[in-house]
Protein backbone atom coordinates (compact mmCIF):
# COMPACT_ATOMS: atom_id res chain seq x y z
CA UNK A 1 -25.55 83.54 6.60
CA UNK A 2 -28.44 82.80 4.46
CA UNK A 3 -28.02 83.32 0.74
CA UNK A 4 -31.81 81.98 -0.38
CA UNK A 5 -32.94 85.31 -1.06
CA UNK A 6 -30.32 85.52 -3.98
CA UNK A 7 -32.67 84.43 -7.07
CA UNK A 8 -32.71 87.02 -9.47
CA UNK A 9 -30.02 89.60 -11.25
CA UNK A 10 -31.42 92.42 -9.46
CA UNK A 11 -31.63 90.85 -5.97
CA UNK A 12 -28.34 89.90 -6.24
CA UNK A 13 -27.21 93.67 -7.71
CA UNK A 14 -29.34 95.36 -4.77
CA UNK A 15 -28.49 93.34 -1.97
CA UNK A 16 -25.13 93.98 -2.70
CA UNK A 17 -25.93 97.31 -2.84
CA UNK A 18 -27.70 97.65 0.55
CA UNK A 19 -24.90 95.64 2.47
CA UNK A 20 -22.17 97.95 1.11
CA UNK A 21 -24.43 100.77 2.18
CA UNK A 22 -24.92 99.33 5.53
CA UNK A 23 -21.49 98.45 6.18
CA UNK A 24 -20.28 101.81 5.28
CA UNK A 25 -23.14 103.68 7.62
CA UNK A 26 -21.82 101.66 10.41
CA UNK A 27 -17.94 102.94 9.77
CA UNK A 28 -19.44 106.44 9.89
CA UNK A 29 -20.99 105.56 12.96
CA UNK A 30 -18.05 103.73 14.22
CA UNK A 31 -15.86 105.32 16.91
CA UNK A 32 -13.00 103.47 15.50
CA UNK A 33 -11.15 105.14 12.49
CA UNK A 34 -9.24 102.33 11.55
CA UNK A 35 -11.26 102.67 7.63
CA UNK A 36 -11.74 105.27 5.39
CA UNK A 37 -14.04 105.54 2.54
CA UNK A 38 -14.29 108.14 -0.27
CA UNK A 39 -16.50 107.64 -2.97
CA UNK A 40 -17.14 108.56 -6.66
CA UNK A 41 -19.00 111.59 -5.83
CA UNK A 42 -16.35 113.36 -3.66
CA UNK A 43 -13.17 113.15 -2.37
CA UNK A 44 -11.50 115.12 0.62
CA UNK A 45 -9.59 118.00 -0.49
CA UNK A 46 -6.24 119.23 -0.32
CA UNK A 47 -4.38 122.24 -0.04
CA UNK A 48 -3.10 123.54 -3.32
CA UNK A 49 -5.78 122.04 -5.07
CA UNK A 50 -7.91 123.91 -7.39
CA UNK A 51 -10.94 125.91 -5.60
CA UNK A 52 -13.40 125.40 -8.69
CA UNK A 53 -14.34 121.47 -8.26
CA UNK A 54 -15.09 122.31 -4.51
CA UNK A 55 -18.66 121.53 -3.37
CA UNK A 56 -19.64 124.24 -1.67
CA UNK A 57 -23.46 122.69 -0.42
CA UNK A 58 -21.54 119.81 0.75
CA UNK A 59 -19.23 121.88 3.00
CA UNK A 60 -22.36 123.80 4.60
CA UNK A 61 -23.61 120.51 5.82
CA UNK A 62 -20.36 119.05 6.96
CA UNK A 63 -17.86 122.12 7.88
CA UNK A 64 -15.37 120.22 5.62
CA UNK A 65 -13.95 120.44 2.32
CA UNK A 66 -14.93 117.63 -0.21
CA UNK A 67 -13.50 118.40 -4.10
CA UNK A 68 -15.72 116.66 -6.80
CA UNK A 69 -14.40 113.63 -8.78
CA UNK A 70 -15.36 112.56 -11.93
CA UNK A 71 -16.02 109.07 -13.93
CA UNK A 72 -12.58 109.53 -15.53
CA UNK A 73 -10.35 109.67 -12.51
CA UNK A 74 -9.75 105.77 -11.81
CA UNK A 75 -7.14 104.89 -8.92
CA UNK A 76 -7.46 101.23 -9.15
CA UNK A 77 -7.58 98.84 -11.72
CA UNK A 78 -8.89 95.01 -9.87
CA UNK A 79 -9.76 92.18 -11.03
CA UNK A 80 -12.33 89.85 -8.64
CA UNK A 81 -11.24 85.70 -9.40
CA UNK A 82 -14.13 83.78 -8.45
CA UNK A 83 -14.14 80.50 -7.81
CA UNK A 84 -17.05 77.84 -9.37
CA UNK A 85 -15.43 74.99 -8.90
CA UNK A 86 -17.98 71.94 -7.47
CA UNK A 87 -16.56 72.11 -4.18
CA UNK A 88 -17.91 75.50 -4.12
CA UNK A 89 -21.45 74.55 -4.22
CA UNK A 90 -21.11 73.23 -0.80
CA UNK A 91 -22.81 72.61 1.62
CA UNK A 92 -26.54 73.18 0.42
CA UNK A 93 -28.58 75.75 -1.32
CA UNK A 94 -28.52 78.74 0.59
CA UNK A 95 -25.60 78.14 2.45
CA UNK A 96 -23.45 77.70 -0.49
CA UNK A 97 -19.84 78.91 -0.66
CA UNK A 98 -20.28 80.05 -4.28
CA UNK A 99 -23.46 81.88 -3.83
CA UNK A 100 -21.45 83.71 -0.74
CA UNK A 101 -18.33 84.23 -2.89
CA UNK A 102 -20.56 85.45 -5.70
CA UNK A 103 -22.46 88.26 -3.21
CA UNK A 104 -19.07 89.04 -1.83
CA UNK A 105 -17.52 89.56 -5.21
CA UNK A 106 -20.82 91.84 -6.26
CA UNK A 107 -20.40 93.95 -2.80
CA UNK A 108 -16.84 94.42 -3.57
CA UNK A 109 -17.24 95.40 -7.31
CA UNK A 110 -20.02 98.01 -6.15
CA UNK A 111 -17.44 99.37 -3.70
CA UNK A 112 -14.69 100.07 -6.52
CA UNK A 113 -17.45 101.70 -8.39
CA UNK A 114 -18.92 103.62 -5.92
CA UNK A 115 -15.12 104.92 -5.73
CA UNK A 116 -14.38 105.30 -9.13
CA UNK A 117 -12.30 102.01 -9.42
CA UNK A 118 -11.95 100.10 -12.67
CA UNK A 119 -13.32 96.35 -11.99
CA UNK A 120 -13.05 92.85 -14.43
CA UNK A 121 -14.44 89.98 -13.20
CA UNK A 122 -12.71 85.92 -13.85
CA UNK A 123 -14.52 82.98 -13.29
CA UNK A 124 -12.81 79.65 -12.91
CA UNK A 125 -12.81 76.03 -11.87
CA UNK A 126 -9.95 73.84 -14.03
CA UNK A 127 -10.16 76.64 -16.18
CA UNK A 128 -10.95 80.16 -16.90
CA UNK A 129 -14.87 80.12 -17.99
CA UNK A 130 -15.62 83.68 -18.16
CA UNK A 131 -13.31 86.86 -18.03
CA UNK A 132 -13.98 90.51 -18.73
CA UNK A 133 -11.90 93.18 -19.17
CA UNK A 134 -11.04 95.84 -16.31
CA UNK A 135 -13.24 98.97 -17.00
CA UNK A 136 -15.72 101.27 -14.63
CA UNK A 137 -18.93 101.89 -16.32
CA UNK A 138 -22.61 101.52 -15.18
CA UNK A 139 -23.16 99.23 -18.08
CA UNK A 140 -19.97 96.93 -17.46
CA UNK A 141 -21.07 96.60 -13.91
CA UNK A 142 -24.31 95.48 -15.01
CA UNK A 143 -22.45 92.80 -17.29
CA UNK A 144 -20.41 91.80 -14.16
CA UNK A 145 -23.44 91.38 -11.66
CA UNK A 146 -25.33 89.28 -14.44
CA UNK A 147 -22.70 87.08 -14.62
CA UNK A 148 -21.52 86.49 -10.98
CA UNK A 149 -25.87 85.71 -10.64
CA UNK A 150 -25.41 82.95 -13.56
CA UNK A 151 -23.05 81.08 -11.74
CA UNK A 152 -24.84 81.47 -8.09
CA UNK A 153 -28.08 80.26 -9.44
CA UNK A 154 -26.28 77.14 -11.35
CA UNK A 155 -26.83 73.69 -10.04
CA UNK A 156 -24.23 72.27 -8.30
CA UNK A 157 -21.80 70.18 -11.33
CA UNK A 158 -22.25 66.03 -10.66
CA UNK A 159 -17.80 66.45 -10.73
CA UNK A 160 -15.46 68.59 -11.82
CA UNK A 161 -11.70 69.43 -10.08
CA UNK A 162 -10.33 72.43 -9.37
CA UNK A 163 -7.49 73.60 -10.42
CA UNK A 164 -6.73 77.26 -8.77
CA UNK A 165 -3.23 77.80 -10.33
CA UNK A 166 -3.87 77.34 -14.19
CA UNK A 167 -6.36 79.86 -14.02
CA UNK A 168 -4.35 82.24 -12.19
CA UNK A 169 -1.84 82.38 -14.32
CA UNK A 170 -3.36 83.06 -16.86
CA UNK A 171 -4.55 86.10 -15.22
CA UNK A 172 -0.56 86.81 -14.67
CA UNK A 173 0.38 86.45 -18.47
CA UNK A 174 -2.88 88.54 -19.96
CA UNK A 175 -3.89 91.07 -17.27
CA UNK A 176 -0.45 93.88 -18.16
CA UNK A 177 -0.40 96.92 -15.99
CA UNK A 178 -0.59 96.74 -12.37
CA UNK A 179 -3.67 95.37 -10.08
CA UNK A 180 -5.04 93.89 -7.43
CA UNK A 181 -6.10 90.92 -7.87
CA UNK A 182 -8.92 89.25 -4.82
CA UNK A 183 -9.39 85.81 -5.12
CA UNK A 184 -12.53 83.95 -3.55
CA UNK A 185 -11.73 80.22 -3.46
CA UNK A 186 -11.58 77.34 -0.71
CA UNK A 187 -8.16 76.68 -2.54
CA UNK A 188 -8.99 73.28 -2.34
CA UNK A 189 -6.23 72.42 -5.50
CA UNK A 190 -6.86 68.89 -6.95
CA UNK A 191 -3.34 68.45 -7.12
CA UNK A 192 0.06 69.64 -6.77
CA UNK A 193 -1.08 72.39 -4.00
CA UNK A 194 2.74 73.76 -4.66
CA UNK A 195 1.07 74.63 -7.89
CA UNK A 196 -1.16 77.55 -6.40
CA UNK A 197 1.74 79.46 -4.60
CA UNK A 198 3.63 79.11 -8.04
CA UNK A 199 0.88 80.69 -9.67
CA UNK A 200 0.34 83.73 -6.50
CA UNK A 201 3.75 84.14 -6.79
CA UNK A 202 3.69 84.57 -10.64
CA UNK A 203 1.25 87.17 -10.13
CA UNK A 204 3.35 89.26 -7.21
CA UNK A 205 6.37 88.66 -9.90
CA UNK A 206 4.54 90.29 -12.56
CA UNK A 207 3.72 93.65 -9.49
CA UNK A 208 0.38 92.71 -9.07
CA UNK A 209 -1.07 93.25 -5.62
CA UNK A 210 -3.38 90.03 -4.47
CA UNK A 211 -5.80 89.61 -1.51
CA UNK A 212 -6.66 86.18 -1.44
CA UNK A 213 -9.96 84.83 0.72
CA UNK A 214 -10.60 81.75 1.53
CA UNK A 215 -13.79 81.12 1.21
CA UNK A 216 -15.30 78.27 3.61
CA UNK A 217 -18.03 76.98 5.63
CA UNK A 218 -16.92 76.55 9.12
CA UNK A 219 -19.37 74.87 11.12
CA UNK A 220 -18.79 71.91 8.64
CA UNK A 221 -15.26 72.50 6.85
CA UNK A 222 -13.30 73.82 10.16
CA UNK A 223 -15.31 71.88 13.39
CA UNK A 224 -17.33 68.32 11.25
CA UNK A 225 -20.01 70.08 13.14
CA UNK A 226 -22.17 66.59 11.89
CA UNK A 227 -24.06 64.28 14.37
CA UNK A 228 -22.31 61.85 16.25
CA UNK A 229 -23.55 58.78 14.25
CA UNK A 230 -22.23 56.91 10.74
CA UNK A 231 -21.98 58.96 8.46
CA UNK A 232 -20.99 59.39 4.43
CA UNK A 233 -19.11 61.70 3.26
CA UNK A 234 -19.14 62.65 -0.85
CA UNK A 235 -16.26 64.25 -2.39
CA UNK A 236 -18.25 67.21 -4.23
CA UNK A 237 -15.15 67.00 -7.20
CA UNK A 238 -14.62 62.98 -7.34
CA UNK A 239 -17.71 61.52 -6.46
CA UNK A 240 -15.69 59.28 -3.58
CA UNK A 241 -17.49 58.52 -0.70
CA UNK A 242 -16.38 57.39 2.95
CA UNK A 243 -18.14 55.92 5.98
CA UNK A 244 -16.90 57.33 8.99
CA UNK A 245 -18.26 57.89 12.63
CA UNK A 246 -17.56 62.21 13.15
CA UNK A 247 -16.45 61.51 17.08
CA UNK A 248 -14.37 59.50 16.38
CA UNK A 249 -11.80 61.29 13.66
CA UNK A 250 -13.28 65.01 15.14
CA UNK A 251 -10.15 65.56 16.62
CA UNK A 252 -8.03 64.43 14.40
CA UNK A 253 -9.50 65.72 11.27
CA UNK A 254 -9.39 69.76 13.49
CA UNK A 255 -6.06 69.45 13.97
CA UNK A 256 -5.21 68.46 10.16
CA UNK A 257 -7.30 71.41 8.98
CA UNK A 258 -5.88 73.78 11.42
CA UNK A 259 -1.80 72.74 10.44
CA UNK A 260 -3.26 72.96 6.78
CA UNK A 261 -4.42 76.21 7.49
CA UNK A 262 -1.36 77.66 9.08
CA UNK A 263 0.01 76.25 6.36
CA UNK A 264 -1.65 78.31 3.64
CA UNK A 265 -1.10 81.66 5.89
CA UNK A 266 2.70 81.13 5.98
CA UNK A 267 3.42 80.45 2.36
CA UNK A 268 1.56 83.78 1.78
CA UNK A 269 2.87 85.75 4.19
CA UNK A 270 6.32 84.89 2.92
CA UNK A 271 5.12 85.97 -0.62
CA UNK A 272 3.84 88.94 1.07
CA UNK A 273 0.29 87.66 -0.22
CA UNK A 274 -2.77 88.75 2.23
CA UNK A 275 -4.46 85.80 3.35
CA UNK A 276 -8.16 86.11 5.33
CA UNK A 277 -10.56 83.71 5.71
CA UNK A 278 -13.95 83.99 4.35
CA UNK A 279 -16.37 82.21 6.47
CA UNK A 280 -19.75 81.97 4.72
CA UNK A 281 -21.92 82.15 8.34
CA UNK A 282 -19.47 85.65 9.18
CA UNK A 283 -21.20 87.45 6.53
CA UNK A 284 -19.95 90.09 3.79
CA UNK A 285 -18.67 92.44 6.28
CA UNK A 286 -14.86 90.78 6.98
CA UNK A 287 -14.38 90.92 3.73
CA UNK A 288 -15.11 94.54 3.28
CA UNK A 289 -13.14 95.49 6.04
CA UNK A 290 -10.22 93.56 5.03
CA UNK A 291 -10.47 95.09 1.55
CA UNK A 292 -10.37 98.35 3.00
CA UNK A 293 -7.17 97.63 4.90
CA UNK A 294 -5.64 96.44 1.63
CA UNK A 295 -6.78 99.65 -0.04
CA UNK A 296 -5.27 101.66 2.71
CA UNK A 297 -1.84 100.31 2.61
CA UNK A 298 -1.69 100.38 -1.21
CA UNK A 299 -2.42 104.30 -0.88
């Protein structure tokens, strides 16, 4: 997926705007149901329900019933946890994993206002560098796509670790009633990787929901799609480097990513954590989907 054309606040608000729109023309189009979508404007009505907020013009162009809704009536509080940390910035400009993260985060925050849905924004690497509070306005989403553009336009930092779980619970001990809580990271912990379910698990302990996406490049991070010649590789958070030849430890280093990655989906399916992966060249539209699903099953 190419992310060059995100260099400006306003590119970045309206392309989120026109993928969201896209992707929710196609699941009109669809002839699979498996998604539903109601938005600010209107929501399906229901028997018993007062005849006065019904919208009449609406109904003459659709034979079905559609109730207004109003800026007040929230059903979701969410927070989006995005992830700067400087293994995000790989692999290059315009291919980046936090520019992707940043336009998925934006899509997903336009959704949840489009429907009414209160939205905060964190941003994190070792630490928690920027976090709003939860709310639905036009002018707090304009706060939230400014800052998810600072970080997607920053250079990539010389260093830096990550460190997923301090950040997240923090989130656990300041965020009080109930939310869902998405998290765009390649959970690539510095250390103590124990240290991430601790702090997932904090947050399900504390009746938060959490959607958790793990956000990578595949070609590079899941297949060392590299040319079959020496090669360096540069550790994006330590600045280590090491020579290696890519056919030669291909194999090996697949099968170490894949038993780390069943790893990750087991530890948060027995913390009843959903776990999808976010593959940068895939696009925004998984992750909409799979946000719908988890919007569905929370009712």
């Amino acid at each position: 997926m190419d992310l060059s054309a995100i260099h400006a606040y306003d590119n970045l608000e309206l392309r989120a705007r026109g993928l969201v729109d896209g992707f929710i023309t196609g699941l009109h189009k669809s002839p699979y149901h498996g998604f539903s979508v109601e938005f600010a404007e209107h929501k399906a009505y229901n028997p018993g329900e007062s005849l006065r907020h019904i919208d009449w013009k609406l109904f003459g162009r659709t034979d079905r019933l559609y109730s207004r809704r109003y800026e007040e009536e929230t059903n979701l509080r969410a927070v989006l946890a995005v992830d700067v940390s400087a293994s995000m910035y790989f692999p290059r400009p315009g291919h980046q994993k936090v520019q992707f993260a940043a336009l998925a985060a934006a899509c997903l925050a336009w959704m949840l206002h489009r429907q009414r849905d209160a939205v905060g924004l964190a941003v994190f690497d070792d630490q928690l560098r920027e976090q709003t509070r939860i709310r639905s306005t036009a002018q707090h989403m304009q706060g939230l796509f400014s800052i998810l553009d600072r970080f997607a336009q920053a250079p990539a930092p010389a260093s830096g670790k990550t460190d997923v779980a301090g950040p997240l619970h923090t989130l656990a001990d300041t965020l009080g009633q109930r939310a869902l809580v998405v998290v765009l990271s390649d959970m690539l912990q510095t250390e103590n990787a124990d240290a991430v379910f601790e702090a997932l698990q904090h947050l399900r302990h504390n009746k938060h929901e959490v959607l958790v996406f793990h956000t990578l490049y595949a070609p590079l991070e899941l297949q060392l799609d590299l040319p079959d010649r020496p090669t360096r590789l540069v550790d994006a958070e330590s600045g280590r480097t090491l020579d290696v030849d890519p056919y030669q430890i291909r194999k090996a280093y697949q099968a170490a990513v894949a038993e780390d990655r069943h790893k990750l989906r087991l530890r948060c399916a027995q913390n009843r954590i959903d776990f999808i992966e976010a593959d940068v060249e895939r696009g925004v539209n998984p992750v909409l989907q799979a946000y719908l699903a988890k919007r569905a099953r929370m009712g």
